[in-house]
N, C-alpha and C. Protein backbone atom coordinates (compact mmCIF):
# COMPACT_ATOMS: atom_id res chain seq x y z
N UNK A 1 -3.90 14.31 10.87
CA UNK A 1 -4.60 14.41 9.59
C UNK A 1 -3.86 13.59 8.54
N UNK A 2 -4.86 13.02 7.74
CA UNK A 2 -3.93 12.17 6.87
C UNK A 2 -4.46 12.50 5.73
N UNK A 3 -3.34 13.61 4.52
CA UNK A 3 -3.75 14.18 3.09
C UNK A 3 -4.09 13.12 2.02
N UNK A 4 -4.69 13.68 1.37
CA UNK A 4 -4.72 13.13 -0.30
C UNK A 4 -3.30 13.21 -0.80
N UNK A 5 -3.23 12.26 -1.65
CA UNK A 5 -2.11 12.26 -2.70
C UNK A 5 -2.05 13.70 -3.40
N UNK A 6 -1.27 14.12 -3.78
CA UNK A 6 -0.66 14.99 -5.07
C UNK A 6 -1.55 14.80 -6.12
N UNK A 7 -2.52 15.46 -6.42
CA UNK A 7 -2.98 15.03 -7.55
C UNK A 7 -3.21 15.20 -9.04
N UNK A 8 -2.26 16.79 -9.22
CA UNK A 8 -2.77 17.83 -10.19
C UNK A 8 -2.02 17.29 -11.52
N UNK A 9 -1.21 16.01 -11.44
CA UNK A 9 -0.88 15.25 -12.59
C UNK A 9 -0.80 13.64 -12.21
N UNK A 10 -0.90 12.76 -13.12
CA UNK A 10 -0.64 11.47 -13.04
C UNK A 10 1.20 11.58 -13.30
N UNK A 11 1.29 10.33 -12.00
CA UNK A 11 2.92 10.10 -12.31
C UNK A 11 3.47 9.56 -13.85
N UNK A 12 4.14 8.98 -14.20
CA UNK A 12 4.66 9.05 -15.47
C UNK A 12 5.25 7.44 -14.66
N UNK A 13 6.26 7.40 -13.70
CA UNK A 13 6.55 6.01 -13.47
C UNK A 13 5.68 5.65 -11.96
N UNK A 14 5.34 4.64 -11.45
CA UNK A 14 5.01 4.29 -10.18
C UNK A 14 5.68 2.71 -9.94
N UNK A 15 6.09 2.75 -8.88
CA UNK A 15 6.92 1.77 -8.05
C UNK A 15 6.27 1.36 -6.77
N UNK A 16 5.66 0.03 -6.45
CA UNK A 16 4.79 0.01 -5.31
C UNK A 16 4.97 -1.46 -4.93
N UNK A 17 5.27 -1.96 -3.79
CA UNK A 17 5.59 -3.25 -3.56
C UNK A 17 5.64 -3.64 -2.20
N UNK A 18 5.28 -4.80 -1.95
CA UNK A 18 6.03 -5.47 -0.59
C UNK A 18 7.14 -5.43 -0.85
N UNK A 19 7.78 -4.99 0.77
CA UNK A 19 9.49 -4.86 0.73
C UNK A 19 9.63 -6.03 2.01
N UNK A 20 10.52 -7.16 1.76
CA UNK A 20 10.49 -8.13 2.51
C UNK A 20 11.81 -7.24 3.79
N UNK A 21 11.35 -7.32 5.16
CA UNK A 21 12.29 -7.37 5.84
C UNK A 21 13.08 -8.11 6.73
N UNK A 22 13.23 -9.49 5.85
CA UNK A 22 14.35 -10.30 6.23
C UNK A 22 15.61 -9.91 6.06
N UNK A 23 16.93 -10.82 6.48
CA UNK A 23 18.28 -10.34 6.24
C UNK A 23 18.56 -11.67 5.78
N UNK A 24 20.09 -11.88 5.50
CA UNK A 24 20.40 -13.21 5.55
C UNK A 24 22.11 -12.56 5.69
N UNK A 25 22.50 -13.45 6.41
CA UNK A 25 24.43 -13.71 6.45
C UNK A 25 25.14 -14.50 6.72
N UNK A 26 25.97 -14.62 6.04
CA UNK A 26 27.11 -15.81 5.94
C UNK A 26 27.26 -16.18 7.75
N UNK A 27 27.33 -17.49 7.69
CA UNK A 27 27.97 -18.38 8.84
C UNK A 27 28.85 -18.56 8.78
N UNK A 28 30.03 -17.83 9.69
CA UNK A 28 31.65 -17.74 9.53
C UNK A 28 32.02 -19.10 10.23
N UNK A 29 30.98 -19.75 10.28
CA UNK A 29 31.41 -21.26 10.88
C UNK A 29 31.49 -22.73 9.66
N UNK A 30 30.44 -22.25 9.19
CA UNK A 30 30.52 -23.29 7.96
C UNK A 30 29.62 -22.18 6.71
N UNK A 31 29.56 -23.55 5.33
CA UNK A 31 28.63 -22.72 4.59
C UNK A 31 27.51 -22.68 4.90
N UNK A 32 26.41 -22.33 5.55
CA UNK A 32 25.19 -22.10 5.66
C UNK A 32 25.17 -20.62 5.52
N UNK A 33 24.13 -19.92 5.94
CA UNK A 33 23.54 -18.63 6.11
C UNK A 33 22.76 -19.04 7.25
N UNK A 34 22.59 -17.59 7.68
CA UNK A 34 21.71 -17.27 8.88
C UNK A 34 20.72 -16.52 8.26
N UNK A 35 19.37 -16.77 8.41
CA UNK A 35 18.31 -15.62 7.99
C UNK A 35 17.51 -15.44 9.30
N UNK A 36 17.22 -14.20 8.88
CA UNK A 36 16.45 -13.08 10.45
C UNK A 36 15.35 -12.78 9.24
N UNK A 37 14.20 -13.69 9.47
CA UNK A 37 12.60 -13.40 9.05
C UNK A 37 12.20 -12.21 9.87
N UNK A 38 12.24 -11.02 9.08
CA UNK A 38 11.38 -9.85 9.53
C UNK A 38 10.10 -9.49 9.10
N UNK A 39 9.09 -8.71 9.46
CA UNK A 39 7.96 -8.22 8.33
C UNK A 39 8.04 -7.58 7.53
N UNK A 40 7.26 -7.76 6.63
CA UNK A 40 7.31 -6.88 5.50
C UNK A 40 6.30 -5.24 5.68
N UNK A 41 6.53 -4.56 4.39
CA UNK A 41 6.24 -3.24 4.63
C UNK A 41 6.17 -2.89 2.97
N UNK A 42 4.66 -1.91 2.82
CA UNK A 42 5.21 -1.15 1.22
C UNK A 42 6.13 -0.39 1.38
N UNK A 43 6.28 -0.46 0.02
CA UNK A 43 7.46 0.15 0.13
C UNK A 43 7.44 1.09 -1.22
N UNK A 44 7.43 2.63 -2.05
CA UNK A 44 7.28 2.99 -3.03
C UNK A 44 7.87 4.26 -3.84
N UNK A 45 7.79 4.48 -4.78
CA UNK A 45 8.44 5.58 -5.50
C UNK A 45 8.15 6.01 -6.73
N UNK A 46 7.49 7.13 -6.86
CA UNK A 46 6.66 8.23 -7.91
C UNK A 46 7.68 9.16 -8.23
N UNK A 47 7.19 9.00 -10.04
CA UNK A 47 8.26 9.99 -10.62
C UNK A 47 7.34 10.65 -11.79
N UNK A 48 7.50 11.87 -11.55
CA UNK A 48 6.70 13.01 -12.52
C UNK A 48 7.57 14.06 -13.02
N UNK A 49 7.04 13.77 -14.75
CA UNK A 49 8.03 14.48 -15.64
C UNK A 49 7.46 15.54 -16.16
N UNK A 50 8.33 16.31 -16.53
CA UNK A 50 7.24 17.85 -17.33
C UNK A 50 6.05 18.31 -16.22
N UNK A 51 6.44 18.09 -15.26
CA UNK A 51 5.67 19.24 -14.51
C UNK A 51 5.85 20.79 -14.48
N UNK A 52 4.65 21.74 -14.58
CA UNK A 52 4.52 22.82 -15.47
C UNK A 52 5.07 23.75 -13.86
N UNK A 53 4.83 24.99 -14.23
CA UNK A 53 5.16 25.35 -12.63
C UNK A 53 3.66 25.58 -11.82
N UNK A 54 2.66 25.64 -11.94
CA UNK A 54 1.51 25.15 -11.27
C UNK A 54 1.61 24.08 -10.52
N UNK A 55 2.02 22.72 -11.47
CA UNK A 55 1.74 22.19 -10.97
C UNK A 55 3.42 21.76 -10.02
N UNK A 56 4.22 22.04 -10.17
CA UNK A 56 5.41 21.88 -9.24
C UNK A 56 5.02 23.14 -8.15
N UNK A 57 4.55 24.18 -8.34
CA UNK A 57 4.15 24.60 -6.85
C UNK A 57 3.80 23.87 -5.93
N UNK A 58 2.15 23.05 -6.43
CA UNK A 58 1.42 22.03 -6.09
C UNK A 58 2.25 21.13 -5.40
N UNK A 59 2.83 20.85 -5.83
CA UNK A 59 3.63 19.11 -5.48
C UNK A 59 4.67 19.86 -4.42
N UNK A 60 5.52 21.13 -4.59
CA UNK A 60 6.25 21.54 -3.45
C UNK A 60 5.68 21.37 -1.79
N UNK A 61 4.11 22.17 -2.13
CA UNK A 61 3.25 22.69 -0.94
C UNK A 61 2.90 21.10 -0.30
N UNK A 62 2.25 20.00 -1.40
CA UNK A 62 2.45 18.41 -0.85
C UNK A 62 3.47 18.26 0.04
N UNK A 63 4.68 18.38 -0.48
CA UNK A 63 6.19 17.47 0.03
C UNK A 63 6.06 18.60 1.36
N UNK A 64 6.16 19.94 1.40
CA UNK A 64 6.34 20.19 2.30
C UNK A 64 5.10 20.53 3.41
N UNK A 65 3.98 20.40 3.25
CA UNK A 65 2.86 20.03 4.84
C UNK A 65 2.91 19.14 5.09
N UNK A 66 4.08 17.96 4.44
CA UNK A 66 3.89 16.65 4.77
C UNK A 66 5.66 16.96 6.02
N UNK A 67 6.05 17.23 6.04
CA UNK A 67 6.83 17.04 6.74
C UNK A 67 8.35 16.49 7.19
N UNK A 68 8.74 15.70 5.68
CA UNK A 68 9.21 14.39 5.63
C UNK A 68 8.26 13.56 6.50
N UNK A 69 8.95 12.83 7.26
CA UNK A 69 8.33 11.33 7.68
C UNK A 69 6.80 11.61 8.53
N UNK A 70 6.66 13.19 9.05
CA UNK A 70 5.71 13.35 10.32
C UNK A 70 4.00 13.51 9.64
N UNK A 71 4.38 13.35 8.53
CA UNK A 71 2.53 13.60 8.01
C UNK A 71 2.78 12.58 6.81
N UNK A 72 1.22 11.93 7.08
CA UNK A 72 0.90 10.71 6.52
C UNK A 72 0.06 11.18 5.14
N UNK A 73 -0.21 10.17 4.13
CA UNK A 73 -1.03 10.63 2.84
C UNK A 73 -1.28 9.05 2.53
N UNK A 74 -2.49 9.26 1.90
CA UNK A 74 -3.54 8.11 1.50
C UNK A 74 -3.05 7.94 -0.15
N UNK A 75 -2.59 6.66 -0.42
CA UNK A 75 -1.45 6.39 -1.70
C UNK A 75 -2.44 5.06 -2.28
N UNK A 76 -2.85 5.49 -3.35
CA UNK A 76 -3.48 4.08 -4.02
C UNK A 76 -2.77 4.10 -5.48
N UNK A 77 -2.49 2.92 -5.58
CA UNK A 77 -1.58 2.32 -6.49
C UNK A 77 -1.73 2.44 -8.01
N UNK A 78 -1.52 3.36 -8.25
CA UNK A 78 -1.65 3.41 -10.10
C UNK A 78 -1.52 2.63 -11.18
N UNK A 79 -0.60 1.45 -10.29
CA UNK A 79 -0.12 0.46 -11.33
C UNK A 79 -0.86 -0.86 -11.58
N UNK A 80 -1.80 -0.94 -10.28
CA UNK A 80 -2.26 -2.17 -10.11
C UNK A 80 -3.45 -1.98 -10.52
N UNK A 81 -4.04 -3.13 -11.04
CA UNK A 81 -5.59 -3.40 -11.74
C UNK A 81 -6.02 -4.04 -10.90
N UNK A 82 -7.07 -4.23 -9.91
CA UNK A 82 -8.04 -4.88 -9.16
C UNK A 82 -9.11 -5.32 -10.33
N UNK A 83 -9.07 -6.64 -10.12
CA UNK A 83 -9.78 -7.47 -10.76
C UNK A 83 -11.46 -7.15 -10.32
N UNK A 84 -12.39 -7.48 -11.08
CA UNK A 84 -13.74 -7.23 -10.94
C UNK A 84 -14.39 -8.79 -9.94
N UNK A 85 -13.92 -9.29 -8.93
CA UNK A 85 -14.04 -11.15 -8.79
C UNK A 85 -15.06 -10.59 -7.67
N UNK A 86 -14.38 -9.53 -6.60
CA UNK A 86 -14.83 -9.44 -5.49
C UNK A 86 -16.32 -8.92 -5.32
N UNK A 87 -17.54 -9.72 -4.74
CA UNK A 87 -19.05 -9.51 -4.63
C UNK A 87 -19.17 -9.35 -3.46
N UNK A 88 -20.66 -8.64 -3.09
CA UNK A 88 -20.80 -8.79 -1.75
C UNK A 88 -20.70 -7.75 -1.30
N UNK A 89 -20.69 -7.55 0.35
CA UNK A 89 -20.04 -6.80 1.39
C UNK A 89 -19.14 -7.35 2.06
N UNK A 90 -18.06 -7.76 1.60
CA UNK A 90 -17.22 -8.78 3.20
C UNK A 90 -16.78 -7.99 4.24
N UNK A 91 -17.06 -8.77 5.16
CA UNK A 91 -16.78 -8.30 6.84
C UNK A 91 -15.96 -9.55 7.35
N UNK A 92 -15.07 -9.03 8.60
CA UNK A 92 -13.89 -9.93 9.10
C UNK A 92 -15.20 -10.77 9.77
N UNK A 93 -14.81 -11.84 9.99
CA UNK A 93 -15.36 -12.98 10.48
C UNK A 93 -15.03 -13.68 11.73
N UNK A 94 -15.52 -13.12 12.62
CA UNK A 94 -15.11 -13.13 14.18
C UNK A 94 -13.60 -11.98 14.79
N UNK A 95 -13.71 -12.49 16.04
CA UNK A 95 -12.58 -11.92 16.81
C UNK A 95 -11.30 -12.35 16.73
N UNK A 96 -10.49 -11.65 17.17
CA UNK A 96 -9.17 -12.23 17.88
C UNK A 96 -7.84 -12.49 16.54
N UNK A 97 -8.45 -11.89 15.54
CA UNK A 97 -7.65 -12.50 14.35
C UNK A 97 -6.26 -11.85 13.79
N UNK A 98 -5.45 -12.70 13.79
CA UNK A 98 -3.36 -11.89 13.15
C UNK A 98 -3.36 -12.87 12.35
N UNK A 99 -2.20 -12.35 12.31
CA UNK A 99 -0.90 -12.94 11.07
C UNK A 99 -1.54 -12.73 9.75
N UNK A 100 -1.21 -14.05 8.67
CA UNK A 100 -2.02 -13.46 7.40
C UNK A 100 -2.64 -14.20 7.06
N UNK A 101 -3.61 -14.66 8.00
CA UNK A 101 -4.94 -15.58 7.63
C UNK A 101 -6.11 -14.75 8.13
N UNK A 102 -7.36 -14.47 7.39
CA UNK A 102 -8.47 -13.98 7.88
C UNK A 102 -9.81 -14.32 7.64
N UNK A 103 -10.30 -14.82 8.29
CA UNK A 103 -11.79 -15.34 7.19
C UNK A 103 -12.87 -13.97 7.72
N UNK A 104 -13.23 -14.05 6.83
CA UNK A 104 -14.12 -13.09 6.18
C UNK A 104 -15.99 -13.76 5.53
N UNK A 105 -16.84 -13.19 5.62
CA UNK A 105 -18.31 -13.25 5.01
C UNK A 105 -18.68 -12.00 4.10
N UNK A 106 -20.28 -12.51 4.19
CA UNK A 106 -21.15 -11.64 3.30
C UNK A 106 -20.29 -11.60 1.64
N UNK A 107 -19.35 -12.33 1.16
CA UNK A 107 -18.85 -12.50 -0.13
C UNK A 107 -20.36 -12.88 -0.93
N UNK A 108 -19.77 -12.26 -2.25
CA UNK A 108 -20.79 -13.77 -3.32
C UNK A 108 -20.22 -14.75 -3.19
N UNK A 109 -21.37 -15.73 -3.00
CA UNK A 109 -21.03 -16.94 -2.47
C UNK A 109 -20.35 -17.96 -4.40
N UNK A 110 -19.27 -18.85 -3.98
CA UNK A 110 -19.08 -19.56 -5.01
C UNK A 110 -17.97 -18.75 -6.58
N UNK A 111 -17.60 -18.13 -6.24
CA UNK A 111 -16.80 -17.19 -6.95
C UNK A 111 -15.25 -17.18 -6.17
N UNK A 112 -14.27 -16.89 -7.34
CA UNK A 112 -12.76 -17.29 -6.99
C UNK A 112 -12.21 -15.66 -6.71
N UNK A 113 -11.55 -15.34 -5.87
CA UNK A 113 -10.54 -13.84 -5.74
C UNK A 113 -9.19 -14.40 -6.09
N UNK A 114 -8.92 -13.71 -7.15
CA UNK A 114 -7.24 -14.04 -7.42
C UNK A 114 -6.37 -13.76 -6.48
N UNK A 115 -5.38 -14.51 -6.68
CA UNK A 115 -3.88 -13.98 -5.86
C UNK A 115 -3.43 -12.86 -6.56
N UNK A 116 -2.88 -11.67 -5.88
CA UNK A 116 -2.46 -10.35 -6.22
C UNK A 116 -3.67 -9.52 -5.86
N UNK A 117 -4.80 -9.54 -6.14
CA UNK A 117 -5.80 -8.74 -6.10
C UNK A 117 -5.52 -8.38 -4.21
N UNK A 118 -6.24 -6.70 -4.33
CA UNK A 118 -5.82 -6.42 -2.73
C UNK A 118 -7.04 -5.58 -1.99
N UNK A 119 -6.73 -5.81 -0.57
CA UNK A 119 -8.28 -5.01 -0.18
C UNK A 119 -7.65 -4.23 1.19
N UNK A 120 -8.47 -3.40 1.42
CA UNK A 120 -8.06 -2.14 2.80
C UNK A 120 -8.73 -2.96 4.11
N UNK A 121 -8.08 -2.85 5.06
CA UNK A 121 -8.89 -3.39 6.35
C UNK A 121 -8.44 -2.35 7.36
N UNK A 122 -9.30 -1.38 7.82
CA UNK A 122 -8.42 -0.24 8.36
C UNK A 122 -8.01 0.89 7.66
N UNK A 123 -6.45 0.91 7.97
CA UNK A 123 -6.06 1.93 7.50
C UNK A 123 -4.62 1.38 6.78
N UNK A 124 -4.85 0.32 6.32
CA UNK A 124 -3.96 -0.69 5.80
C UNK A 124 -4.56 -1.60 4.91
N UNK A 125 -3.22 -2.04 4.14
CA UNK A 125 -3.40 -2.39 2.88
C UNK A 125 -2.95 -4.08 2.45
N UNK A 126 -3.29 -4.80 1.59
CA UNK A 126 -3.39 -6.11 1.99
C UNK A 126 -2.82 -7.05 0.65
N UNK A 127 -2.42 -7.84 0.24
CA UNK A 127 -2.37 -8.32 -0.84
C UNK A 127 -2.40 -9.77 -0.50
N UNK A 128 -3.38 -10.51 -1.56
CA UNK A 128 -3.72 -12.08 -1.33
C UNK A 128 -2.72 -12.89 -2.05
N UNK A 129 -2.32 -13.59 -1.19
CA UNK A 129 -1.15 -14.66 -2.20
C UNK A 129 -1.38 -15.66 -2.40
N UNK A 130 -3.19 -15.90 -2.64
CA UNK A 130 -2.92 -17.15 -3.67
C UNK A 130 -4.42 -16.92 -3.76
N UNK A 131 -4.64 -17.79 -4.86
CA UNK A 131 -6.73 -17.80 -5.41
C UNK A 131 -7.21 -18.02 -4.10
N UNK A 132 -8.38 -16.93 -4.12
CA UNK A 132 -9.02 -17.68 -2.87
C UNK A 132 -10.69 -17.99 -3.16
N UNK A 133 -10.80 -19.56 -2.48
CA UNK A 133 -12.64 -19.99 -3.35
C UNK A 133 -13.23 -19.48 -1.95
N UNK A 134 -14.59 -18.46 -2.38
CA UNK A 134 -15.45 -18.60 -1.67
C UNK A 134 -16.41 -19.61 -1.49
N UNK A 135 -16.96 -19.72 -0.53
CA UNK A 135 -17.71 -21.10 -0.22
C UNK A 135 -18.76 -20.76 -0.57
N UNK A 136 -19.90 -21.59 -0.59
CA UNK A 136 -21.84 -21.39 -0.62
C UNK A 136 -22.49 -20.98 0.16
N UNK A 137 -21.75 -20.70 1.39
CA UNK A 137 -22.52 -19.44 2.34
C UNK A 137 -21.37 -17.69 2.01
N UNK A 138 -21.11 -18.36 1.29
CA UNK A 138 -20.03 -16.89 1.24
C UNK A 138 -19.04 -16.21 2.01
N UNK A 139 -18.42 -17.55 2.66
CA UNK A 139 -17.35 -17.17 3.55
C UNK A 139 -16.06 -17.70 2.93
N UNK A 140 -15.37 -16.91 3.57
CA UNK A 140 -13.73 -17.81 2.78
C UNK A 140 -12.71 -17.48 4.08
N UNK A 141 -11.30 -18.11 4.09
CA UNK A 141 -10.60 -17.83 4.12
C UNK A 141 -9.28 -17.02 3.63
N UNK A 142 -8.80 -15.95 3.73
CA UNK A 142 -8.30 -14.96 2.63
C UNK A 142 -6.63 -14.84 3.69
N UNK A 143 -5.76 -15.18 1.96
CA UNK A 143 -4.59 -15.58 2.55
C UNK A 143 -3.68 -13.95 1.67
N UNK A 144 -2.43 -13.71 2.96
CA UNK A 144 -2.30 -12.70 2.45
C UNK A 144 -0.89 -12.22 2.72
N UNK A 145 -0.55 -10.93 2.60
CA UNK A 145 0.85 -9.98 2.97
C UNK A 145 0.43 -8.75 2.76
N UNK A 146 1.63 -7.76 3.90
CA UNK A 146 1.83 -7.92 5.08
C UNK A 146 0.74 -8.68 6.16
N UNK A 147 1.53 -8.99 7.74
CA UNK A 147 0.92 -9.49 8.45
C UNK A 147 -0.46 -8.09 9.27
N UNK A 148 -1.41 -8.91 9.65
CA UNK A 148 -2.14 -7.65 10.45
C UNK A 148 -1.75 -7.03 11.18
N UNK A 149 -2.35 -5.35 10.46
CA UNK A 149 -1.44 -4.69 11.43
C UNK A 149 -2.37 -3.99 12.45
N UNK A 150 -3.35 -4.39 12.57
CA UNK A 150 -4.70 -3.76 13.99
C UNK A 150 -5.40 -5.17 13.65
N UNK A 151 -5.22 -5.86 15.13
CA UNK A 151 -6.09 -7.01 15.41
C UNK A 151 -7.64 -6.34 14.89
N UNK A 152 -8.92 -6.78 13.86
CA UNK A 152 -9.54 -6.22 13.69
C UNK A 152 -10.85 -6.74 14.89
N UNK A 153 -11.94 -6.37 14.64
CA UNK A 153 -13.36 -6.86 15.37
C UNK A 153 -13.68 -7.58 14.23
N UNK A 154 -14.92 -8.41 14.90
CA UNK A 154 -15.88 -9.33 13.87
C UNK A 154 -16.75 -8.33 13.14
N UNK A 155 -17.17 -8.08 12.33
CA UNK A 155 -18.10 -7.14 11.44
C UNK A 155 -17.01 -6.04 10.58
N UNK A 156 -16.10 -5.82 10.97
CA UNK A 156 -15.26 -4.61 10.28
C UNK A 156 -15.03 -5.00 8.64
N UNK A 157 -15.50 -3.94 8.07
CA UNK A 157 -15.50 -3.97 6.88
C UNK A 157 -14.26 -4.29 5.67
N UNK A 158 -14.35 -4.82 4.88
CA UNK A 158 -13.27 -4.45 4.00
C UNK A 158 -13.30 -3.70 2.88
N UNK A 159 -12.37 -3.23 2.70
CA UNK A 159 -12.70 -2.41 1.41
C UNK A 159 -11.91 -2.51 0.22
N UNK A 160 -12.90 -3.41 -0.77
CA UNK A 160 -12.00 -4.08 -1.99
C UNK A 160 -11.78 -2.73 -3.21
N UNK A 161 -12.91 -2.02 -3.39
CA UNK A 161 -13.19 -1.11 -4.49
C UNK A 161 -12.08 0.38 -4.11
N UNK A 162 -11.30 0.26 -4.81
CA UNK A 162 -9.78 1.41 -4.54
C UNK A 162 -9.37 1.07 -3.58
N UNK A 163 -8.90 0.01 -2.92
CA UNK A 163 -7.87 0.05 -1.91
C UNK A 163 -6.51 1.19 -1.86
N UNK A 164 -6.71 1.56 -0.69
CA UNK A 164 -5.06 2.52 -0.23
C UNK A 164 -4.73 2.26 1.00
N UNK A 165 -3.23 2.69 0.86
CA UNK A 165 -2.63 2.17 1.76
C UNK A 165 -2.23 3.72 2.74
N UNK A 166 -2.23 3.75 3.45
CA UNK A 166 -1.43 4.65 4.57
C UNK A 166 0.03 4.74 4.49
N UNK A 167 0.65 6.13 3.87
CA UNK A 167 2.09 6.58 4.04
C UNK A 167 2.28 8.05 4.30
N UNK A 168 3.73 7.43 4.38
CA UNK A 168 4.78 8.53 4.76
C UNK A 168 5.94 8.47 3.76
N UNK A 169 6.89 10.40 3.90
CA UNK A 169 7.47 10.10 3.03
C UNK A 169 8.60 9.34 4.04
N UNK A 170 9.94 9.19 3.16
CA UNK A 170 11.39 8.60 3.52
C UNK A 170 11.82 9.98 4.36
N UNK A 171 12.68 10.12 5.14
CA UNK A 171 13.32 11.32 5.29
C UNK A 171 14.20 12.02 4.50
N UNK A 172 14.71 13.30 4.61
CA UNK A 172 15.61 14.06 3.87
C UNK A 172 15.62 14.45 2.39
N UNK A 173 14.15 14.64 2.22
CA UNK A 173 13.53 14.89 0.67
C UNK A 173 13.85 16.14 0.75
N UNK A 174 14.18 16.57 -0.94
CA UNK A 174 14.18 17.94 -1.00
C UNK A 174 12.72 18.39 -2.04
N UNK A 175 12.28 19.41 -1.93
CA UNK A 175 10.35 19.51 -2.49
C UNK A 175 11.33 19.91 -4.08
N UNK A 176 10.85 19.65 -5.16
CA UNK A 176 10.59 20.78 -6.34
C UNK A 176 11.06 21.91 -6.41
N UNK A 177 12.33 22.64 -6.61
CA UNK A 177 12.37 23.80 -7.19
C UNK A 177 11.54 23.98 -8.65
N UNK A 178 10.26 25.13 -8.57
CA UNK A 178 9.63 25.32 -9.52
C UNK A 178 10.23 26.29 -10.73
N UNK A 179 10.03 26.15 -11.65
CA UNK A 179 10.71 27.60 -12.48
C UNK A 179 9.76 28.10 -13.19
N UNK A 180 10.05 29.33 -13.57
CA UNK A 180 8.83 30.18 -14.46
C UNK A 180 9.49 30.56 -15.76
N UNK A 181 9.88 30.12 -16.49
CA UNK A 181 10.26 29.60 -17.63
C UNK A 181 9.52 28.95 -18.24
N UNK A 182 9.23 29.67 -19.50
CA UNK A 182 7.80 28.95 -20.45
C UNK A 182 8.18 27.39 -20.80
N UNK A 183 9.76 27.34 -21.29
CA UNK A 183 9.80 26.43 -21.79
C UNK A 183 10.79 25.17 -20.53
N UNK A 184 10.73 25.66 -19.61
CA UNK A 184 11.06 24.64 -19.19
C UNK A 184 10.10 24.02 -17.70
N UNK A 185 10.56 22.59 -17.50
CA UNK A 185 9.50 22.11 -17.46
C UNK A 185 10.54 21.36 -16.38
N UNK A 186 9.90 20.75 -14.54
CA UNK A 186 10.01 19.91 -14.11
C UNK A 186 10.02 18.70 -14.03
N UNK A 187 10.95 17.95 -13.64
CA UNK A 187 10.91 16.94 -13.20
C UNK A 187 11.35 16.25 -11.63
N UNK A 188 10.19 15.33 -11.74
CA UNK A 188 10.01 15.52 -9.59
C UNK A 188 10.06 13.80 -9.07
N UNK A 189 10.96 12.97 -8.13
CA UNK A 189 10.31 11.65 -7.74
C UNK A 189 10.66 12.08 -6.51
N UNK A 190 10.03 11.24 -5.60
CA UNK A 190 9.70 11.06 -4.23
C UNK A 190 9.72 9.47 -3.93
N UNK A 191 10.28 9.15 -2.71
CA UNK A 191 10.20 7.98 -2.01
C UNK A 191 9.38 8.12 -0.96
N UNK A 192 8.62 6.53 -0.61
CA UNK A 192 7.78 6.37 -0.02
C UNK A 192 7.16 5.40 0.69
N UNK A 193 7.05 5.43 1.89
CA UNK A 193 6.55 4.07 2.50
C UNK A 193 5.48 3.72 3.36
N UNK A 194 4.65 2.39 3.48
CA UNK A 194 3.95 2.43 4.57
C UNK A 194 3.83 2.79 5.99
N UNK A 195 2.77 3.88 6.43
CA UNK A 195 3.33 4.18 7.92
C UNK A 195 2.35 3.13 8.30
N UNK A 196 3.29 3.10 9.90
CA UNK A 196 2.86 1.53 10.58
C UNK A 196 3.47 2.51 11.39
N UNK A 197 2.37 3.20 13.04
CA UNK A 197 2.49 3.97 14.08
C UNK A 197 1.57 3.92 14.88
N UNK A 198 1.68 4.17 15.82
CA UNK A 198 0.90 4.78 17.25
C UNK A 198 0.28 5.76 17.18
């Protein structure tokens, strides 16, 4: 089962990003570096202040049916504005398709999608890194990060309008101690990341 977010307040800070997982290290042979190109992954962290004790019950009972890492929750990004560009219905555009190129149809035809703007394919989450022109039949190529993470089918939908991403928490969270104290008031953050599983 994969929950809803926490919802009984808006966070106060949100932190949401590609987390690159490359390395890089010194060459004890000369000056160069060595870099190890890994994939990337979101990567995130919600922080809520003055939570009342309702709602820190709330957020306890969250943190803990979630499990730490073993239960997943549907996380859409508070911080980000999705631009109004995207028309249409787009669907992936044939078979067989990875990495972070995808062409896609059924767009309005002749209209630009910014870079940053992001869309769901699955149960995963997508961000375009650079303008992308749709053509006059309404197909494009759509360039992006992270790489695919479920080879999709031809027809599978995308979903531009609220994109979310699929997570989990970090391990070794502790939930909210709530208090019943009129005047005092919680404060709660949580770490958080894309699950990418079997």
């Amino acid at each position: 089962m994969i929950y809803d977010l926490f919802s009984a307040k808006a966070p106060a800070d949100s932190l949401f990003y590609i987390k690159a997982g490359s390395s890089v290290e010194d060459n004890p042979f000369n000056p160069r570096v060595i870099v190890a190109e890994g994939d990337e992954f979101w990567d995130g962290k919600l922080t809520y202040r003055n939570l009342s004790y309702e709602q820190s019950v709330a957020m306890r009972t969250f943190i803990n049916k979630l499990r730490g890492p073993v239960g997943q929750f549907w996380f859409k990004d508070y911080a980000h504005q999705q631009s109004n560009a995207w028309g249409g219905n787009p669907v992936v555009d044939g078979n067989n398709q990875d990495g972070t190129l995808l062409g896609v149809r059924n767009l309005t035809p002749n209209i630009l999608l910014p870079e940053g703007d992001r869309f769901q394919l699955g149960d995963f989450l997508y961000e375009l890194t650079s303008d992308i022109a749709v053509d006059s039949s309404g197909e494009a190529e759509l360039e992006f990060l992270p790489d695919i993470r479920l080879i999709p089918s031809d027809g599978d939908a995308l979903i531009v309008n609220d994109p979310k991403c699929k997570c989990m928490l970090y391990g070794g969270q502790t939930p909210p101690q709530p208090s019943r104290g009129k005047a005092v008031l919680t404060d709660y953050e949580f770490t958080f990341r894309e699950s990418i599983r079997d």
